[in-house]
PDB file of N, CA and C in Angstrom:
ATOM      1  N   UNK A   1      -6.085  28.787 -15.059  1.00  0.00           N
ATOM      2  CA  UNK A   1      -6.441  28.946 -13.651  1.00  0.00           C
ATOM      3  C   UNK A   1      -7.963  28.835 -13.510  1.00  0.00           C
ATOM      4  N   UNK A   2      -8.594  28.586 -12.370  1.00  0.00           N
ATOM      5  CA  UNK A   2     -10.027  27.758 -12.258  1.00  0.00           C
ATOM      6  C   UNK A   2     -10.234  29.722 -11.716  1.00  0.00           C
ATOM      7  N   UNK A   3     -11.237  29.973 -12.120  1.00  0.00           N
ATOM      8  CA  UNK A   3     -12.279  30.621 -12.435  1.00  0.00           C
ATOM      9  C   UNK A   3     -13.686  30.810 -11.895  1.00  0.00           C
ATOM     10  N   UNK A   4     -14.455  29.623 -11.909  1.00  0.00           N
ATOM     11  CA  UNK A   4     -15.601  29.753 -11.198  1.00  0.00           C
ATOM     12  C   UNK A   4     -15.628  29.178 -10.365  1.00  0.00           C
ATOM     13  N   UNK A   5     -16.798  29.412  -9.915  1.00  0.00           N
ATOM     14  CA  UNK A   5     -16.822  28.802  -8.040  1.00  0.00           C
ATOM     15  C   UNK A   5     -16.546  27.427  -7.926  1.00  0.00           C
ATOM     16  N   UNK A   6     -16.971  26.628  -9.139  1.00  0.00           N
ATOM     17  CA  UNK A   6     -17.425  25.437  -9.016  1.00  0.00           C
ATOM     18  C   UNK A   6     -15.823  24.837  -9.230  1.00  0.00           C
ATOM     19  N   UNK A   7     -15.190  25.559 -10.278  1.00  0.00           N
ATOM     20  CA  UNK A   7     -14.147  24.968 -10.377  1.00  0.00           C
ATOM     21  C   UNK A   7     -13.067  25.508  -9.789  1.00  0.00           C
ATOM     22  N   UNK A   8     -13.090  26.214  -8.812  1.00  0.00           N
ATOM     23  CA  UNK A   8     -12.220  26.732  -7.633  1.00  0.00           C
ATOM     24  C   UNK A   8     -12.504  25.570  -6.501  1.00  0.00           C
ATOM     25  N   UNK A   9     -13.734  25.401  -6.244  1.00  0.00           N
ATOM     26  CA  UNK A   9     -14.008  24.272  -5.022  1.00  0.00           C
ATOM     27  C   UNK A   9     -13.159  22.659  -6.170  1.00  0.00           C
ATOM     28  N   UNK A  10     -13.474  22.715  -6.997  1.00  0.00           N
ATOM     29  CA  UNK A  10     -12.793  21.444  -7.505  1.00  0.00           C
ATOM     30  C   UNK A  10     -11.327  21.213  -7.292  1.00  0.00           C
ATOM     31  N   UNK A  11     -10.821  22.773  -7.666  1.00  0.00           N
ATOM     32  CA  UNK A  11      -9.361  22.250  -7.426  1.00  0.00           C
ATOM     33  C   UNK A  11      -9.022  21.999  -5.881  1.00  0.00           C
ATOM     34  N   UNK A  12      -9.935  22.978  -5.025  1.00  0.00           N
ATOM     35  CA  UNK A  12      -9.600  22.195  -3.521  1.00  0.00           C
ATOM     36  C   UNK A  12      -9.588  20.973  -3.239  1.00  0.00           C
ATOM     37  N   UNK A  13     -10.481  20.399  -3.989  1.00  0.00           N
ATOM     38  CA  UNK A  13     -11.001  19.448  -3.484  1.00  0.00           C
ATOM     39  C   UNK A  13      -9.613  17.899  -4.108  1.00  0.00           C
ATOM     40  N   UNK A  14      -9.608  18.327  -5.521  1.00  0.00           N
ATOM     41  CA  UNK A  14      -8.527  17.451  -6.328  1.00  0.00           C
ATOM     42  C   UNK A  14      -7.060  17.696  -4.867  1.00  0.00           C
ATOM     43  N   UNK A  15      -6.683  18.904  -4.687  1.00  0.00           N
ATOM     44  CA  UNK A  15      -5.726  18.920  -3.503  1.00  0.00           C
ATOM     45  C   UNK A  15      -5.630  18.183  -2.753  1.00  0.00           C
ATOM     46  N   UNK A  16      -7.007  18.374  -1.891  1.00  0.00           N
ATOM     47  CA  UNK A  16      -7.103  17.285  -0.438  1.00  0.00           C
ATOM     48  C   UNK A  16      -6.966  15.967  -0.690  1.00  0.00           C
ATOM     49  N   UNK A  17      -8.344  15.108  -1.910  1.00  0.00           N
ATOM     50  CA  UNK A  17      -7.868  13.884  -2.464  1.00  0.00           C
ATOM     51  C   UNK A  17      -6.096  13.728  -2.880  1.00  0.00           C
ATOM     52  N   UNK A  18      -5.355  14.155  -2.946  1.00  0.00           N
ATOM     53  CA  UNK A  18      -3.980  14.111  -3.709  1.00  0.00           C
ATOM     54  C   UNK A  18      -2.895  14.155  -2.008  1.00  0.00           C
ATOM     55  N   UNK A  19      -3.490  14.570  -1.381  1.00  0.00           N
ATOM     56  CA  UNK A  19      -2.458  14.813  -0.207  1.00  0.00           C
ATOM     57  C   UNK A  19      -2.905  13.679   0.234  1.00  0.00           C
ATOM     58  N   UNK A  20      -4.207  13.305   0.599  1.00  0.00           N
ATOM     59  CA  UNK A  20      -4.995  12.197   1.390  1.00  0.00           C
ATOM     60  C   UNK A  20      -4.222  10.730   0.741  1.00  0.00           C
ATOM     61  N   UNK A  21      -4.760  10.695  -0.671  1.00  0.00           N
ATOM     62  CA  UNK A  21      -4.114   9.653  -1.297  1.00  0.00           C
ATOM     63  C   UNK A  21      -2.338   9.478  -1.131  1.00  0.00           C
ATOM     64  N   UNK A  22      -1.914  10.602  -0.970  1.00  0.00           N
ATOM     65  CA  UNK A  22      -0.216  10.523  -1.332  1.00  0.00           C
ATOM     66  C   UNK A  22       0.216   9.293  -0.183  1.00  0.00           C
ATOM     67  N   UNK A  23      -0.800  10.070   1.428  1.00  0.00           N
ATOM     68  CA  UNK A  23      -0.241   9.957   2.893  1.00  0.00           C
ATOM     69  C   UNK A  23      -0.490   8.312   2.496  1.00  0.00           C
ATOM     70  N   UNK A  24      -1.888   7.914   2.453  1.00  0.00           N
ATOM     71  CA  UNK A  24      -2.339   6.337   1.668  1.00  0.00           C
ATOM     72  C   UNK A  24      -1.124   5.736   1.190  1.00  0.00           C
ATOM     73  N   UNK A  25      -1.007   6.071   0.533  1.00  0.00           N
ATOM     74  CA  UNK A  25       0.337   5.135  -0.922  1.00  0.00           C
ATOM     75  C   UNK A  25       1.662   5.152  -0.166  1.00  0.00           C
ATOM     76  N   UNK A  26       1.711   6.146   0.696  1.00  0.00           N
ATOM     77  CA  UNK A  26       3.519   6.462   1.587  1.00  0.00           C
ATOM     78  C   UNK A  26       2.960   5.261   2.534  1.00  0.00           C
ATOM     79  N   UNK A  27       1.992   5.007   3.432  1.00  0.00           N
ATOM     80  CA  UNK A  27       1.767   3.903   4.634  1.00  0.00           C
ATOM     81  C   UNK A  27       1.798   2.729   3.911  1.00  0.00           C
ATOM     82  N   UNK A  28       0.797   2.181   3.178  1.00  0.00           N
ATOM     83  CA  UNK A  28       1.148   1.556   1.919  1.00  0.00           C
ATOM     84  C   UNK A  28       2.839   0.627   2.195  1.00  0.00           C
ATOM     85  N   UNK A  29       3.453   1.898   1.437  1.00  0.00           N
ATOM     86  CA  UNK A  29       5.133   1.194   0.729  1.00  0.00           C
ATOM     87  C   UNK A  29       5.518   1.000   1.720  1.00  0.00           C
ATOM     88  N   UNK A  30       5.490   1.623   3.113  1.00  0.00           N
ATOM     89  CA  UNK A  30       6.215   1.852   4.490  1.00  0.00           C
ATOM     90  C   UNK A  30       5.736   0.208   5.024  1.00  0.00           C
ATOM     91  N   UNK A  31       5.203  -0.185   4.678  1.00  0.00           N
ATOM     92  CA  UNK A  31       4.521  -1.875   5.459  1.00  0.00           C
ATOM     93  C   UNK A  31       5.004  -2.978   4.536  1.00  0.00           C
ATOM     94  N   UNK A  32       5.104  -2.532   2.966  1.00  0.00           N
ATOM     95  CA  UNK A  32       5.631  -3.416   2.315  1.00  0.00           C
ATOM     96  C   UNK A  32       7.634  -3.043   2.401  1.00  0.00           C
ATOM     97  N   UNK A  33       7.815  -2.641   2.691  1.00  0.00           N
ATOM     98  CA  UNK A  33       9.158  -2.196   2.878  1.00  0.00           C
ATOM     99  C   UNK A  33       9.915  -3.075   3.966  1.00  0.00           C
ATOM    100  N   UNK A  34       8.607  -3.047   5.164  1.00  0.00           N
ATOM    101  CA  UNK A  34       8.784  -3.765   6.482  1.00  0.00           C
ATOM    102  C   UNK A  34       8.726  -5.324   6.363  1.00  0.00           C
ATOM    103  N   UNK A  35       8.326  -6.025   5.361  1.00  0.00           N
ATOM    104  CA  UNK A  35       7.997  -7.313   4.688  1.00  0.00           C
ATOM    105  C   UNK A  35       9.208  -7.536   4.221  1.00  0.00           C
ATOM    106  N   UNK A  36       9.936  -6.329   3.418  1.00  0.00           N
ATOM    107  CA  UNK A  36      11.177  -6.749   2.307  1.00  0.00           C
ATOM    108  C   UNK A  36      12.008  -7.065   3.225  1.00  0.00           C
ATOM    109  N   UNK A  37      12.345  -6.317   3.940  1.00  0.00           N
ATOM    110  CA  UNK A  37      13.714  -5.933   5.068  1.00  0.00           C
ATOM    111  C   UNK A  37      13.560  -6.983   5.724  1.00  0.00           C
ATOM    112  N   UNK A  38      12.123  -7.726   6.236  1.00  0.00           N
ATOM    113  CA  UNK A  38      12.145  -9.386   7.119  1.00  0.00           C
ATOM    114  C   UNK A  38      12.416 -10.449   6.241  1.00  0.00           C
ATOM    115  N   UNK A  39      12.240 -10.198   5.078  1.00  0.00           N
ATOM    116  CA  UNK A  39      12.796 -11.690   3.994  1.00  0.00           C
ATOM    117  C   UNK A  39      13.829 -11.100   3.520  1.00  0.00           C
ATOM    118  N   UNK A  40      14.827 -10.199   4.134  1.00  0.00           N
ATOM    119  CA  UNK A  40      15.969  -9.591   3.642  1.00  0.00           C
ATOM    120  C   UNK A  40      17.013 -10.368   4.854  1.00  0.00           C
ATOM    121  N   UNK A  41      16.059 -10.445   6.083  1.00  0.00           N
ATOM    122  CA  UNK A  41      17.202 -10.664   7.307  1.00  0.00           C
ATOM    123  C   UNK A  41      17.303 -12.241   7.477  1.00  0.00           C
ATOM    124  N   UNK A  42      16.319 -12.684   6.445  1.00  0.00           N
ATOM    125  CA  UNK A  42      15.679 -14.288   6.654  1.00  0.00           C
ATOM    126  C   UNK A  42      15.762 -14.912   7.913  1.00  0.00           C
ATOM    127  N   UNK A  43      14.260 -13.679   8.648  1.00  0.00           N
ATOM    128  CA  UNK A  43      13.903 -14.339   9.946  1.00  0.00           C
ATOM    129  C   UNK A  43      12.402 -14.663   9.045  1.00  0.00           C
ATOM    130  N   UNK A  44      11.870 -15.932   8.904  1.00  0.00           N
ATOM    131  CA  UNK A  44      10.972 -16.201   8.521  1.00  0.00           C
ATOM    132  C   UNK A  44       9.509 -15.476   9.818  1.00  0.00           C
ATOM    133  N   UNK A  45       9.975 -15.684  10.994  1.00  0.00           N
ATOM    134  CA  UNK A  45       8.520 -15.528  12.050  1.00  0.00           C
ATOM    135  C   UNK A  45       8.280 -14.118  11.754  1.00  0.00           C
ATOM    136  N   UNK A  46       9.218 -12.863  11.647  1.00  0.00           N
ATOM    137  CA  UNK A  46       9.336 -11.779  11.597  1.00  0.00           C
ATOM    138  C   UNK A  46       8.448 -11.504   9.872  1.00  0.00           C
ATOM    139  N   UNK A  47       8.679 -12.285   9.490  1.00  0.00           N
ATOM    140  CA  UNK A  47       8.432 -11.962   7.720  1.00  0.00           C
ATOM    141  C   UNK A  47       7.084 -12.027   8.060  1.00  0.00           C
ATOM    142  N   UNK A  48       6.272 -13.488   8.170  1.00  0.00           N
ATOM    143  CA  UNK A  48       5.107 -13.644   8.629  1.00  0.00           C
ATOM    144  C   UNK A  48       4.126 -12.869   9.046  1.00  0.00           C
ATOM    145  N   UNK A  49       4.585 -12.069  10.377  1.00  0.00           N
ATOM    146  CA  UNK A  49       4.133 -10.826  10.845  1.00  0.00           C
ATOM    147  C   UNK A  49       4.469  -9.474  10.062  1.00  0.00           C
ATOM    148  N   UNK A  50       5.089  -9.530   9.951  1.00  0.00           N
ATOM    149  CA  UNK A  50       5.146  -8.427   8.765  1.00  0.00           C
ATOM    150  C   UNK A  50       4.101  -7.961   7.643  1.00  0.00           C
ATOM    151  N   UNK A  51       4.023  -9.559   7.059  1.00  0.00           N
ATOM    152  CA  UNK A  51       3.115  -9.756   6.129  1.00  0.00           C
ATOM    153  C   UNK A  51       1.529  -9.497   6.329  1.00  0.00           C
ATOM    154  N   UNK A  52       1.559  -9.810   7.982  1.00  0.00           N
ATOM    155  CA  UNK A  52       0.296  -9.852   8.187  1.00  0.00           C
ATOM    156  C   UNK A  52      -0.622  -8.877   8.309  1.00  0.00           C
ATOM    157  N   UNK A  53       0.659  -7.476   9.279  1.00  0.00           N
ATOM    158  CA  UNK A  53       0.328  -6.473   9.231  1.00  0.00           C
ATOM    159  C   UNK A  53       0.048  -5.472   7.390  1.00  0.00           C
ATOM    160  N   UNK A  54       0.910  -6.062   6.775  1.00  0.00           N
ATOM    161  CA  UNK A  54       0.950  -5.459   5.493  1.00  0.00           C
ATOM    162  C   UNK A  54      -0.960  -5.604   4.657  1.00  0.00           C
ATOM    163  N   UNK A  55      -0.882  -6.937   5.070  1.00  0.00           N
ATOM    164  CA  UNK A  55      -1.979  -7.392   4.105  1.00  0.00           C
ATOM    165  C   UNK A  55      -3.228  -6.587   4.060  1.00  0.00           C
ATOM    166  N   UNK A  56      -3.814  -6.098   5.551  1.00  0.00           N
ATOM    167  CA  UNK A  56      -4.788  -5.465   5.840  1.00  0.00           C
ATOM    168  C   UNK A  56      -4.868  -3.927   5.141  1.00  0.00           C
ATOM    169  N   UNK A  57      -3.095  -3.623   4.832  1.00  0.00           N
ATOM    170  CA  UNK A  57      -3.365  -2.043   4.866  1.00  0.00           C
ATOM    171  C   UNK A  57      -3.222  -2.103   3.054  1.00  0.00           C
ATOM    172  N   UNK A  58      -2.440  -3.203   2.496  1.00  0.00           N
ATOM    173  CA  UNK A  58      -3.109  -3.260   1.133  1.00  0.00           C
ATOM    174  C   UNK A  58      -4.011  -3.199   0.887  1.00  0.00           C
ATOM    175  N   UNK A  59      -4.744  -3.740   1.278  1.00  0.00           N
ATOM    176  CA  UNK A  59      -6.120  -4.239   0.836  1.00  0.00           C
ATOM    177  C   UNK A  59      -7.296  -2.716   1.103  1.00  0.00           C
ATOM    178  N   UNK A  60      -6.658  -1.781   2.173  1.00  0.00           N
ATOM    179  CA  UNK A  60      -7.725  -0.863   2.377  1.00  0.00           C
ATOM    180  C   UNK A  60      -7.463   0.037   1.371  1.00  0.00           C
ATOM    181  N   UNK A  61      -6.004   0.061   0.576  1.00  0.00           N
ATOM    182  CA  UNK A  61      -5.474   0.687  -0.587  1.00  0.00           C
ATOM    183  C   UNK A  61      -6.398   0.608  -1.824  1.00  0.00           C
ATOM    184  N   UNK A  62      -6.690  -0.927  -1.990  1.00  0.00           N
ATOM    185  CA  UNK A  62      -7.455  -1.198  -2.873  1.00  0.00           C
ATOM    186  C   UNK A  62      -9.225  -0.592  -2.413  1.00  0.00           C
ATOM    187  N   UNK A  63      -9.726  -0.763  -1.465  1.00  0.00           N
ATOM    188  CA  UNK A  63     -11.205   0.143  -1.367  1.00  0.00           C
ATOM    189  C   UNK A  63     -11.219   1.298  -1.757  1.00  0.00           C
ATOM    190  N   UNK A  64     -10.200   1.981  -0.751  1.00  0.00           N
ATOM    191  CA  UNK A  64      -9.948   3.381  -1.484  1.00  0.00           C
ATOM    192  C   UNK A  64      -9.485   4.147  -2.514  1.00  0.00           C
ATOM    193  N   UNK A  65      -9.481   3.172  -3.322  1.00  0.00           N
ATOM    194  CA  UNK A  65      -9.078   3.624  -5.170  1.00  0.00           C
ATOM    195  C   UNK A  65      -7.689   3.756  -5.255  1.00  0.00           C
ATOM    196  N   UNK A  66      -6.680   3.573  -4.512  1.00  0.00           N
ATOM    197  CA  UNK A  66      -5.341   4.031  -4.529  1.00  0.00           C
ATOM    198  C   UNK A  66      -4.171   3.368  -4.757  1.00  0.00           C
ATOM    199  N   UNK A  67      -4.550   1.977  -4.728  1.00  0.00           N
ATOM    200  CA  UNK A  67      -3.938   0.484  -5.601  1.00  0.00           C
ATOM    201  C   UNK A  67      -4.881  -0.251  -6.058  1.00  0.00           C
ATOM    202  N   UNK A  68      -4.832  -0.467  -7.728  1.00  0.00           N
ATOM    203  CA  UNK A  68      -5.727  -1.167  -8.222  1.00  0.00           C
ATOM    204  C   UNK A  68      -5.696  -2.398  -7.506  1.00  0.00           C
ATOM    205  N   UNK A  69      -6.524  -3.197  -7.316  1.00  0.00           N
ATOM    206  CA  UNK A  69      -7.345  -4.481  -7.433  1.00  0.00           C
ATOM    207  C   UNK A  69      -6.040  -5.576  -7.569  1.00  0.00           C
ATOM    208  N   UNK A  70      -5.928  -5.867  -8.804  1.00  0.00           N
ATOM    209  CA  UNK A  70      -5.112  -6.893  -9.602  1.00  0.00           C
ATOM    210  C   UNK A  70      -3.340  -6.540  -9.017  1.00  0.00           C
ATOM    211  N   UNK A  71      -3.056  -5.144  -8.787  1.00  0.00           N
ATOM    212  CA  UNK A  71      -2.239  -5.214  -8.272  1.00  0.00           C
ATOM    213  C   UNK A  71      -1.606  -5.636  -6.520  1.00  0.00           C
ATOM    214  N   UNK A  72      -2.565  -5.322  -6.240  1.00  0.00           N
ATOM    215  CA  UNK A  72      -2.709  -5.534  -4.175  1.00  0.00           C
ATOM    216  C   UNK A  72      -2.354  -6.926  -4.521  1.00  0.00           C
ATOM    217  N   UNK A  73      -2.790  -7.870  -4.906  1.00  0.00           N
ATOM    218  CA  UNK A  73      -3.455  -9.250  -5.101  1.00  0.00           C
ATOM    219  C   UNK A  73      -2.046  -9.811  -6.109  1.00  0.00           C
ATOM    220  N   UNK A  74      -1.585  -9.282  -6.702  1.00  0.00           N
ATOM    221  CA  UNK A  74      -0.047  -9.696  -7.208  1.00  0.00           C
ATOM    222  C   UNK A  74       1.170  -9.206  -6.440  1.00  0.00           C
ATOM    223  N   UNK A  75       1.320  -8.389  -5.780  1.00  0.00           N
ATOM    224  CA  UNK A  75       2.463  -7.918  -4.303  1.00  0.00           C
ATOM    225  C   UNK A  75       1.923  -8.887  -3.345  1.00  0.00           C
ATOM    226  N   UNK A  76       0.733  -9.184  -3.041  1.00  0.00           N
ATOM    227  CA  UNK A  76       0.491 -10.062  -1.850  1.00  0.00           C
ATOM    228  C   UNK A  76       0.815 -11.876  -2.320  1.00  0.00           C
ATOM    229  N   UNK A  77       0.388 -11.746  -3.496  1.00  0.00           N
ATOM    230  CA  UNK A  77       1.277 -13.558  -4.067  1.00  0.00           C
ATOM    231  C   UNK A  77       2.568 -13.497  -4.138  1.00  0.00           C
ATOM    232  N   UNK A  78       2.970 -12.401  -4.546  1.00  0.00           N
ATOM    233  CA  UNK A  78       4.592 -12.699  -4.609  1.00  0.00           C
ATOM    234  C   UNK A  78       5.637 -12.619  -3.747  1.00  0.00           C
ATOM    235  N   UNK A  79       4.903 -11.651  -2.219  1.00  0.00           N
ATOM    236  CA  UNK A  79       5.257 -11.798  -0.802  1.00  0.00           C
ATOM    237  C   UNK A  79       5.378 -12.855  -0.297  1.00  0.00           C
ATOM    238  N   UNK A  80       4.010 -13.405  -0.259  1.00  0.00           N
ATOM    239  CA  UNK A  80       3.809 -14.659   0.575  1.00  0.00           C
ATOM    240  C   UNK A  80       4.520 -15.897  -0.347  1.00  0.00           C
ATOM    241  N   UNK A  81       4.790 -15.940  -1.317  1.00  0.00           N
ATOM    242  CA  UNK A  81       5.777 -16.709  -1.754  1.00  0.00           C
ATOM    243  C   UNK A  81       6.651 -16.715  -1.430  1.00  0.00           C
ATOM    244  N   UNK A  82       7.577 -15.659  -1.566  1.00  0.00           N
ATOM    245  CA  UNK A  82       8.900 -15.205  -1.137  1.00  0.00           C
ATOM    246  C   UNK A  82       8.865 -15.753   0.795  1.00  0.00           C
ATOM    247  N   UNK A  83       8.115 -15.311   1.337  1.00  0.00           N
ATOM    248  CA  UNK A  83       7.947 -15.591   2.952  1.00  0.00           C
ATOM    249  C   UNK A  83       7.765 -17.043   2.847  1.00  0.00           C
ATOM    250  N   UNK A  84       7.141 -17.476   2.197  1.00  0.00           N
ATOM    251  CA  UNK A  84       7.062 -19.218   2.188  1.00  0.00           C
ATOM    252  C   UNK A  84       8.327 -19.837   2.268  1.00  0.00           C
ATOM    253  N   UNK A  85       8.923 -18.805   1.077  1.00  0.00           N
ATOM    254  CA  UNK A  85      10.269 -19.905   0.571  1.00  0.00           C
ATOM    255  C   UNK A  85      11.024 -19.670   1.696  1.00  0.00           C
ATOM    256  N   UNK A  86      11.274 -19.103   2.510  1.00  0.00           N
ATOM    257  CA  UNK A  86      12.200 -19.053   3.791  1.00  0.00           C
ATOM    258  C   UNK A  86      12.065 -20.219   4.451  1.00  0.00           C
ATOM    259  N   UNK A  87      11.140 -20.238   4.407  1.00  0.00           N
ATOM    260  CA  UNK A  87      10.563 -21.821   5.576  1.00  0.00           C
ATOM    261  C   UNK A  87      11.360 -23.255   4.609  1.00  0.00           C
ATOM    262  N   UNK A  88      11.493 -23.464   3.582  1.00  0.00           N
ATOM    263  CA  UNK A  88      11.707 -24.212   2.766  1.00  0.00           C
ATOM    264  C   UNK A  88      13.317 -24.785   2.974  1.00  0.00           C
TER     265      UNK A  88
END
């Protein structure tokens, strides 16, 4: 159990980051979810938009430390593939 001041304010602090990040990563899946379910119904216009909305909130995942880099950037190629191939 944290003990001194410093590491009493730390564990607050690890808390808030951990709830903050969780809410992050739940909006996150909730937009890519909304992507799956439109290349699930294969309405391509719907996928599109989907995607579009998705892309922005990946990507703020990745500033804020909460999806690496390399990963945002491999869900977003393999989306927009998948959304491509509808059109096909």
């Amino acid at each position: 159990m944290a003990n001194s001041p410093q590491a009493k304010k730390r564990a607050r602090q690890a808390d808030r980051a951990y709830a903050v990040n969780k809410a992050r990563r739940s909006r996150i899946r909730t937009y890519l979810r909304k992507v799956e379910e439109a290349i699930a119904s294969g309405n391509q216009e719907a996928a599109v938009a989907a995607l579009r909305e998705a892309q922005p909130e990946l990507m703020r995942g990745v500033t804020k430390g909460v999806v690496h880099k390399n990963t945002a950037a491999r869900k977003m190629s393999r989306l927009s593939a998948r959304v491509k191939a509808l059109g096909a």
